[in-house]
N, C-alpha and C. Protein backbone atom coordinates (compact mmCIF):
# COMPACT_ATOMS: atom_id res chain seq x y z
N UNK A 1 -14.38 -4.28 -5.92
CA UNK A 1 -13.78 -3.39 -4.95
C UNK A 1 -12.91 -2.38 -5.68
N UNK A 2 -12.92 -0.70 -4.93
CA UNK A 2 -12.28 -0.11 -5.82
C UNK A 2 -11.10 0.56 -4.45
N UNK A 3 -9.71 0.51 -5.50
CA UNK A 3 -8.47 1.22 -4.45
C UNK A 3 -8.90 2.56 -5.03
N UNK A 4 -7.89 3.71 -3.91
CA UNK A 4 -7.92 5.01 -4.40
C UNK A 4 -5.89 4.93 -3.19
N UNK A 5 -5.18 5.25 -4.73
CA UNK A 5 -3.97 5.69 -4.15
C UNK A 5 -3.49 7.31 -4.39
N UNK A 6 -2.99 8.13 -3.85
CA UNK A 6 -2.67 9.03 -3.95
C UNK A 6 -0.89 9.44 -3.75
N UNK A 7 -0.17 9.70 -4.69
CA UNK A 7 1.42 9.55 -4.95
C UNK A 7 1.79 10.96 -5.60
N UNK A 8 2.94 11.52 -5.20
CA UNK A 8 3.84 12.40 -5.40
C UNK A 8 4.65 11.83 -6.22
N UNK A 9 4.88 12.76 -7.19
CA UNK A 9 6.23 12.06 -8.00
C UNK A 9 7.64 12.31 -7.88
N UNK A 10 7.61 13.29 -6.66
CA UNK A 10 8.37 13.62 -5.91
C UNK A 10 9.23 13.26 -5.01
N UNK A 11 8.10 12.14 -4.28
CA UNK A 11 8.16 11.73 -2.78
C UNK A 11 9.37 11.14 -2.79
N UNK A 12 10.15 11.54 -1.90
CA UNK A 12 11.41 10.39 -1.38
C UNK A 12 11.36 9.47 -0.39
N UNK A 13 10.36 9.30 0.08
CA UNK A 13 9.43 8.40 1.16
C UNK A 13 9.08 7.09 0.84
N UNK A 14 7.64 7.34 0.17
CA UNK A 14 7.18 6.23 -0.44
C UNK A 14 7.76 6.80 -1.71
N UNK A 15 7.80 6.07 -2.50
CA UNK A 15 8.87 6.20 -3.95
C UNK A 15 7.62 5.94 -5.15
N UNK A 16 7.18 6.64 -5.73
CA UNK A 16 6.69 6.31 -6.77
C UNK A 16 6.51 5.75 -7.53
N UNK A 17 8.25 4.85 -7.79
CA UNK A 17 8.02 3.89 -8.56
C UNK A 17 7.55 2.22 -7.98
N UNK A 18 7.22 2.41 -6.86
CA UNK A 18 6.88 1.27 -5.79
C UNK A 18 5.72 1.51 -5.78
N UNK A 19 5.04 2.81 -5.61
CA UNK A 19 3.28 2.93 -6.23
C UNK A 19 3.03 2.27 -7.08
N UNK A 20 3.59 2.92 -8.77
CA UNK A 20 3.38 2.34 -10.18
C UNK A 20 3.66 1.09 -10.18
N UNK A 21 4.24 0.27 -9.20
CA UNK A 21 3.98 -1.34 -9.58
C UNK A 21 3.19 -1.83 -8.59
N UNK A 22 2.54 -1.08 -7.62
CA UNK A 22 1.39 -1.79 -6.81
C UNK A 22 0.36 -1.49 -7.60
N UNK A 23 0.17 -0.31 -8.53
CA UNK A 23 -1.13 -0.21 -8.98
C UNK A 23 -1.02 -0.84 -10.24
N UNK A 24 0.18 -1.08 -10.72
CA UNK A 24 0.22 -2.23 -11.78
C UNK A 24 -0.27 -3.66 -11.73
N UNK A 25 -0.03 -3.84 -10.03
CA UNK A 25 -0.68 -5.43 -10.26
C UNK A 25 -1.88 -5.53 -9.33
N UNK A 26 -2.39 -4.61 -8.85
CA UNK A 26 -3.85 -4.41 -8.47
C UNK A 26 -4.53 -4.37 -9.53
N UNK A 27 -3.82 -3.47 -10.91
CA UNK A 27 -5.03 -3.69 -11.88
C UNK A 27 -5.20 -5.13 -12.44
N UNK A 28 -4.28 -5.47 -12.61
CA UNK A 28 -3.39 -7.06 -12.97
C UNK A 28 -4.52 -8.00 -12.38
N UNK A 29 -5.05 -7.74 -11.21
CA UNK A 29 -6.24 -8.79 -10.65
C UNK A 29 -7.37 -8.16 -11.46
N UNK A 30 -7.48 -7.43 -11.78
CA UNK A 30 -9.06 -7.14 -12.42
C UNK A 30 -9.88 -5.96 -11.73
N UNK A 31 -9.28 -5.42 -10.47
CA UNK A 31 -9.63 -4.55 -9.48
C UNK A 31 -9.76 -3.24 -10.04
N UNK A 32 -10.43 -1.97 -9.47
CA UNK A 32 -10.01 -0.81 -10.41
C UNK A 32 -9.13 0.21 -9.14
N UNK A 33 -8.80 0.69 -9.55
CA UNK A 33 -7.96 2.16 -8.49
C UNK A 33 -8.07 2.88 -9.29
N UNK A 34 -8.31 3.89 -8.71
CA UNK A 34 -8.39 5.54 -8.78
C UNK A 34 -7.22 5.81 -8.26
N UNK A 35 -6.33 6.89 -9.17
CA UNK A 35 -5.23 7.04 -8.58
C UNK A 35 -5.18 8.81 -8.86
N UNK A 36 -4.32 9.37 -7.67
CA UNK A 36 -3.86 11.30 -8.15
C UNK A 36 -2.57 11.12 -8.59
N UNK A 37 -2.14 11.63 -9.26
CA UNK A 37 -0.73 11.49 -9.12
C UNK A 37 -0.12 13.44 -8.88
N UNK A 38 0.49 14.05 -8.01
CA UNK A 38 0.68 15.00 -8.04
C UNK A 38 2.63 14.92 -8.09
N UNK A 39 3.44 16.38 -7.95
CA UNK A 39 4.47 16.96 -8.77
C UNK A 39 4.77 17.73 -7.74
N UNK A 40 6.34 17.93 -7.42
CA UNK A 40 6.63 19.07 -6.71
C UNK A 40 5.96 18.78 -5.36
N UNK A 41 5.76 17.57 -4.72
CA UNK A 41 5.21 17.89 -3.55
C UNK A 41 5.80 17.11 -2.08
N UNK A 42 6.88 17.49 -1.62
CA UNK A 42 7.13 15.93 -0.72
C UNK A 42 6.01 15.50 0.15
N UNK A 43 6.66 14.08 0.41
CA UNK A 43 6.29 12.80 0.99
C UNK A 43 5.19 14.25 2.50
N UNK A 44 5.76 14.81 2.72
CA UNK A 44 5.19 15.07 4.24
C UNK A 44 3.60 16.62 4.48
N UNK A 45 3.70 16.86 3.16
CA UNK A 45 2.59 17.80 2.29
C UNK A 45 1.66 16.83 1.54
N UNK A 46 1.76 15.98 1.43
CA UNK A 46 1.09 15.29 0.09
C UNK A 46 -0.32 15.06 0.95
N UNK A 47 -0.53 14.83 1.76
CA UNK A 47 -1.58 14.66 2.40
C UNK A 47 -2.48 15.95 2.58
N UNK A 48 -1.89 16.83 3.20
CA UNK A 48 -2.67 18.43 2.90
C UNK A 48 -2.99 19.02 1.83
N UNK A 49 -2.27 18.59 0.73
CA UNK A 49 -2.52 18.96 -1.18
C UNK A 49 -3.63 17.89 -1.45
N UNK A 50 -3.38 16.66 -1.04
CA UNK A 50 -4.84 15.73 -1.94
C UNK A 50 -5.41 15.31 -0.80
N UNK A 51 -5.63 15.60 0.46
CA UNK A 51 -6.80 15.21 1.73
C UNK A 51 -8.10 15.75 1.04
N UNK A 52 -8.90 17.04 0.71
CA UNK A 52 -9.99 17.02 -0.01
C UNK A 52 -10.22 16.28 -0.93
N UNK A 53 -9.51 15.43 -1.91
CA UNK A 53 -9.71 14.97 -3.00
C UNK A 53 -10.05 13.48 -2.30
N UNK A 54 -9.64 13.27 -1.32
CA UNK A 54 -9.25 11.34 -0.70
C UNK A 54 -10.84 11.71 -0.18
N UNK A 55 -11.20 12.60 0.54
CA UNK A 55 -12.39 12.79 1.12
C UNK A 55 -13.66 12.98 0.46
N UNK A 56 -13.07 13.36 -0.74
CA UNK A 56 -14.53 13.44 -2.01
C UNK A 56 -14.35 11.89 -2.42
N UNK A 57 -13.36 11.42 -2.98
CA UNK A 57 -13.48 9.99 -2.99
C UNK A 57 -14.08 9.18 -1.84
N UNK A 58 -13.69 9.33 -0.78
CA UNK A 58 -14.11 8.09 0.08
C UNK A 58 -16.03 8.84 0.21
N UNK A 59 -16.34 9.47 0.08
CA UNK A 59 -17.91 9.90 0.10
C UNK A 59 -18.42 9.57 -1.28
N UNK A 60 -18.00 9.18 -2.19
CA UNK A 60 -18.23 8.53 -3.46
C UNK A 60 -18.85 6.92 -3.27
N UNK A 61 -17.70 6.75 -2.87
CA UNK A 61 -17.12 5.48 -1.87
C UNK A 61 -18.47 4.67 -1.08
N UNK A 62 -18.43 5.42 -0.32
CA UNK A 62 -19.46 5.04 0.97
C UNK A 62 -21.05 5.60 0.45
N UNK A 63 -21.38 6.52 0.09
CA UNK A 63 -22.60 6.80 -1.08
C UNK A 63 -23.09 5.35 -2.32
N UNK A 64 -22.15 4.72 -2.55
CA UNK A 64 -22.31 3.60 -3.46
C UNK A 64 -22.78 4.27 -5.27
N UNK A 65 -21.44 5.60 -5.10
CA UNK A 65 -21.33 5.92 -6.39
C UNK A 65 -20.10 5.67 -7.17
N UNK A 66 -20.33 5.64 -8.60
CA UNK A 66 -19.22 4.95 -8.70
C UNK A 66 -18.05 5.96 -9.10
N UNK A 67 -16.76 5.71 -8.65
CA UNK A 67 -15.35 6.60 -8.74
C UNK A 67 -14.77 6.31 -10.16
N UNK A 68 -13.74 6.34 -10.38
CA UNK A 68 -12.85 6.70 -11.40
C UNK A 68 -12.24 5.62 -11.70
N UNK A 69 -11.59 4.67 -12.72
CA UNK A 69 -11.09 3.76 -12.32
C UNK A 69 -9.83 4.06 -13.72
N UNK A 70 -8.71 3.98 -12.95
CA UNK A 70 -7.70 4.42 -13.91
C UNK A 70 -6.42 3.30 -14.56
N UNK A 71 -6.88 2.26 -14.29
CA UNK A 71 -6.38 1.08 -14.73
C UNK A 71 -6.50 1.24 -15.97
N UNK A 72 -5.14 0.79 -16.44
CA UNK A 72 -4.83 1.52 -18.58
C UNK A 72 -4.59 2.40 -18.84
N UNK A 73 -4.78 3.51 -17.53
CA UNK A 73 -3.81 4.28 -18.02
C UNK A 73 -2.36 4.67 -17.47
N UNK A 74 -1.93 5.60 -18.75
CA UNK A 74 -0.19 5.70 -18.52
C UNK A 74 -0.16 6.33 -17.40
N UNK A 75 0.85 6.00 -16.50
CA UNK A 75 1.51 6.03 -15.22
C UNK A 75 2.63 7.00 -15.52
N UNK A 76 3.12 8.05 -14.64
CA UNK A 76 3.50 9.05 -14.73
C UNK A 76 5.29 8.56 -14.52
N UNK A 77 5.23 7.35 -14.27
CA UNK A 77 6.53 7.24 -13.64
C UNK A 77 7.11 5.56 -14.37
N UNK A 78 8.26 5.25 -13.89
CA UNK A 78 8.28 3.76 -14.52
C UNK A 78 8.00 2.85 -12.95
N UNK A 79 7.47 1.98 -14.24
CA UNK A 79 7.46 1.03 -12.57
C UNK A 79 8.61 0.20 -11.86
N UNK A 80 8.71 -0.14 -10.56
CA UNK A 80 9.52 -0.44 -10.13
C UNK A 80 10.00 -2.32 -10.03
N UNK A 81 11.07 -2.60 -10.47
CA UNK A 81 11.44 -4.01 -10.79
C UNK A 81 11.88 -4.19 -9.17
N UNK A 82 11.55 -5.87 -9.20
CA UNK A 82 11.98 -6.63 -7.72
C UNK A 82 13.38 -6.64 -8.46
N UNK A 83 13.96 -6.45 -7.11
CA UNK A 83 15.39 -7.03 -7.08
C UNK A 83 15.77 -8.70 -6.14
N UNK A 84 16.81 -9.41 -6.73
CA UNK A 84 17.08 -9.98 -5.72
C UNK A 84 18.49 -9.84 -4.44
N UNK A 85 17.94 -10.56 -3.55
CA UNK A 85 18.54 -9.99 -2.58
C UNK A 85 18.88 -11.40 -1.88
């Protein structure tokens, strides 16, 4: 099975560094994700900047061709540590 996440490094929403450790331990199972990472874009645009790109992916997707798989590589951001609480 393949993820496809798409993250702002921007976003003050979803936080980036809460991406970089979900796609850290999705790869961690053996899984692949395709990931965008875009800049300069908030949380509430990010969807209108990479919606063509999610839509060429998911027709990749559903075609039964194969996507991108970006597990290993460097992550634009640090990843995010659990805290306790």
């Amino acid at each position: 099975m393949c993820s496809s996440d798409l993250q702002s490094t921007s976003d003050q929403v979803v936080l980036p560094q809460t991406t970089a450790a979900f796609i850290t331990k999705t790869c961690a199972t053996g899984e692949s994700v395709s990931t965008t990472w875009i800049s300069e874009v908030p949380h509430q645009q990010t969807a209108i900047v990479v919606g063509p790109s999610a839509v060429q992916w998911m027709g990749q997707v559903f075609a039964g061709q194969p996507v991108p798989d970006d597990c290993g590589q460097p992550l634009p951001v640090a990843v995010a540590s659990p805290t306790s609480g």
